[in-house]
Protein backbone atom coordinates (compact mmCIF):
# COMPACT_ATOMS: atom_id res chain seq x y z
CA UNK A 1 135.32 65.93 130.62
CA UNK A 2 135.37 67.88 134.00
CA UNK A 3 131.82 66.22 136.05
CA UNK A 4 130.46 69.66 135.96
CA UNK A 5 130.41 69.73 132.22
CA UNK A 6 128.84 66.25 132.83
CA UNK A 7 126.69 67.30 134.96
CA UNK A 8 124.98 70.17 133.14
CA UNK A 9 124.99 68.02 129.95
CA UNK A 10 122.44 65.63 131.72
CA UNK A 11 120.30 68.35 133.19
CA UNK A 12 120.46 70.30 129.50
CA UNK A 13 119.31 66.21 128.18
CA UNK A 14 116.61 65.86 131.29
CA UNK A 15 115.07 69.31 130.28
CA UNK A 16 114.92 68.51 126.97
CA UNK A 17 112.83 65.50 127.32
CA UNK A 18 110.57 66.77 129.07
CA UNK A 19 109.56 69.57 127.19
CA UNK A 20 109.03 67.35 124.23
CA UNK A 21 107.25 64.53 126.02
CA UNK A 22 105.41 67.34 127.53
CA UNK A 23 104.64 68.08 123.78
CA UNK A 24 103.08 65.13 123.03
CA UNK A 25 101.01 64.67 126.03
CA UNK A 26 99.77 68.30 125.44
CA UNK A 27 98.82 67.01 122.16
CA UNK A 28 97.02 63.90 124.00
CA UNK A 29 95.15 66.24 125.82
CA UNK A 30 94.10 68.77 123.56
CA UNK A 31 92.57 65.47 121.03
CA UNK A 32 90.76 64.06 124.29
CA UNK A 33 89.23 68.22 125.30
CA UNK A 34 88.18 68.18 121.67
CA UNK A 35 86.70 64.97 121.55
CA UNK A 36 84.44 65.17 124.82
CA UNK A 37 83.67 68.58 123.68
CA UNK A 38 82.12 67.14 120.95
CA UNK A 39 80.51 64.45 122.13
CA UNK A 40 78.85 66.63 124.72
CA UNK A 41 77.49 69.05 122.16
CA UNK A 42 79.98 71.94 123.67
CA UNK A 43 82.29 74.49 122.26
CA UNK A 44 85.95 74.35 123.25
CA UNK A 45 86.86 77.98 123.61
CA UNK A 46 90.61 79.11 122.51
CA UNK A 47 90.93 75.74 121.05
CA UNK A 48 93.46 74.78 123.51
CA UNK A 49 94.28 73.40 127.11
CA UNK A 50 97.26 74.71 129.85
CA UNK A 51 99.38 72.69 132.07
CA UNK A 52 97.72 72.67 135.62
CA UNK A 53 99.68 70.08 137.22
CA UNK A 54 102.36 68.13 137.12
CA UNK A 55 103.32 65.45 139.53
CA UNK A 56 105.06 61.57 139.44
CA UNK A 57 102.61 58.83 140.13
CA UNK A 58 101.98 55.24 139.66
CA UNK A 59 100.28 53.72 136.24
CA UNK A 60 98.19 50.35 136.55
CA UNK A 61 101.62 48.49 136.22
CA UNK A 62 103.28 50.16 138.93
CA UNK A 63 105.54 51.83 137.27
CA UNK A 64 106.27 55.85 137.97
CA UNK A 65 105.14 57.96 135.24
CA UNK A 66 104.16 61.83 135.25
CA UNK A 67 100.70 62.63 136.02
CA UNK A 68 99.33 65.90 134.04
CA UNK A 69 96.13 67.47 134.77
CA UNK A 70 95.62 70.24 132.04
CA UNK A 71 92.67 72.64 132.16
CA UNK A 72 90.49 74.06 129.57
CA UNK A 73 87.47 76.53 128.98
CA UNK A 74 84.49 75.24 127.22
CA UNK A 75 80.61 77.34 126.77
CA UNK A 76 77.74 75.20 126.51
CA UNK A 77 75.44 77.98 125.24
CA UNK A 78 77.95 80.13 123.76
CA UNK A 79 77.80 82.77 126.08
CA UNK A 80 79.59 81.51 129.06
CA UNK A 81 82.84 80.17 130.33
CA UNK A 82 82.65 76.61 132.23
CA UNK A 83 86.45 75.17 133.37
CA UNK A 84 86.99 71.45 132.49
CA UNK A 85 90.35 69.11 133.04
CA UNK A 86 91.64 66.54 131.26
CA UNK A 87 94.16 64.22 133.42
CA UNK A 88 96.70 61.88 131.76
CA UNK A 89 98.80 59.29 133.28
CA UNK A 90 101.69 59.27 130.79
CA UNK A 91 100.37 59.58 127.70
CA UNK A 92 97.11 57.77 128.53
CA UNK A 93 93.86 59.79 129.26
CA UNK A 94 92.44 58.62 132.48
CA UNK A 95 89.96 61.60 133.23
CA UNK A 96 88.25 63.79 131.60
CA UNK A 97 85.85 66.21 133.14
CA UNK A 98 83.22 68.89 131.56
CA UNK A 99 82.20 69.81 135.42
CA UNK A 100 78.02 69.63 136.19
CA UNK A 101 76.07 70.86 133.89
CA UNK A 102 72.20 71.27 134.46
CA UNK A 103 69.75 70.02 131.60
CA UNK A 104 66.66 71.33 131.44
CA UNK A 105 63.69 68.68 131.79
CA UNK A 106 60.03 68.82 130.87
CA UNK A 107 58.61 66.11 132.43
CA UNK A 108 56.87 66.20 135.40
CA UNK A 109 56.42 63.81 138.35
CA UNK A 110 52.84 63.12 138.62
């Protein structure tokens, strides 16, 4: 095989996993939006997150993994849009974040 034949088989290969591990951290992602959703009494809206960055980094064991940060939309009284991020490290979930939100609160100081 000429190396150029070579060479474009390994790109073709390099592409191809990443777009399915891509797939599965996407998948990572979207459970851990969900989930914090939920927990937080919120509404994911369009029941689904989009690639906001992509970069290599550094797990705990010092080895060099892709770092994702995917965004999301979420309402907390179902009339508004709020933007929240969910960042994995690999496959593992090391942030999420629903941004501020403001709760109201009855009690008073004195």
């Amino acid at each position: 095989m000429p190396t150029l034949e070579i060479l474009g088989f390994l790109i073709l290969a390099a592409a191809a996993w990443l777009w399915l591990d891509s797939l599965k951290a996407r998948d990572a992602g979207m459970a851990a939006a969900r989930e914090a959703c939920e927990q937080e009494g919120l509404q994911l809206l369009d029941d689904t997150v989009a690639i906001a960055g992509l970069k290599a980094a550094r797990n705990g064991d010092g080895q060099l993994v892709l770092q994702r940060t995917y965004a999301f939309e979420y309402s907390d009284t179902g009339d508004n849009r709020r933007r929240g991020s969910v960042i994995l490290l690999g496959h593992r979930v090391t942030v999420i974040n629903v941004g501020l939100r403001l709760v109201p609160d009855d009690r008073t100081l004195h």
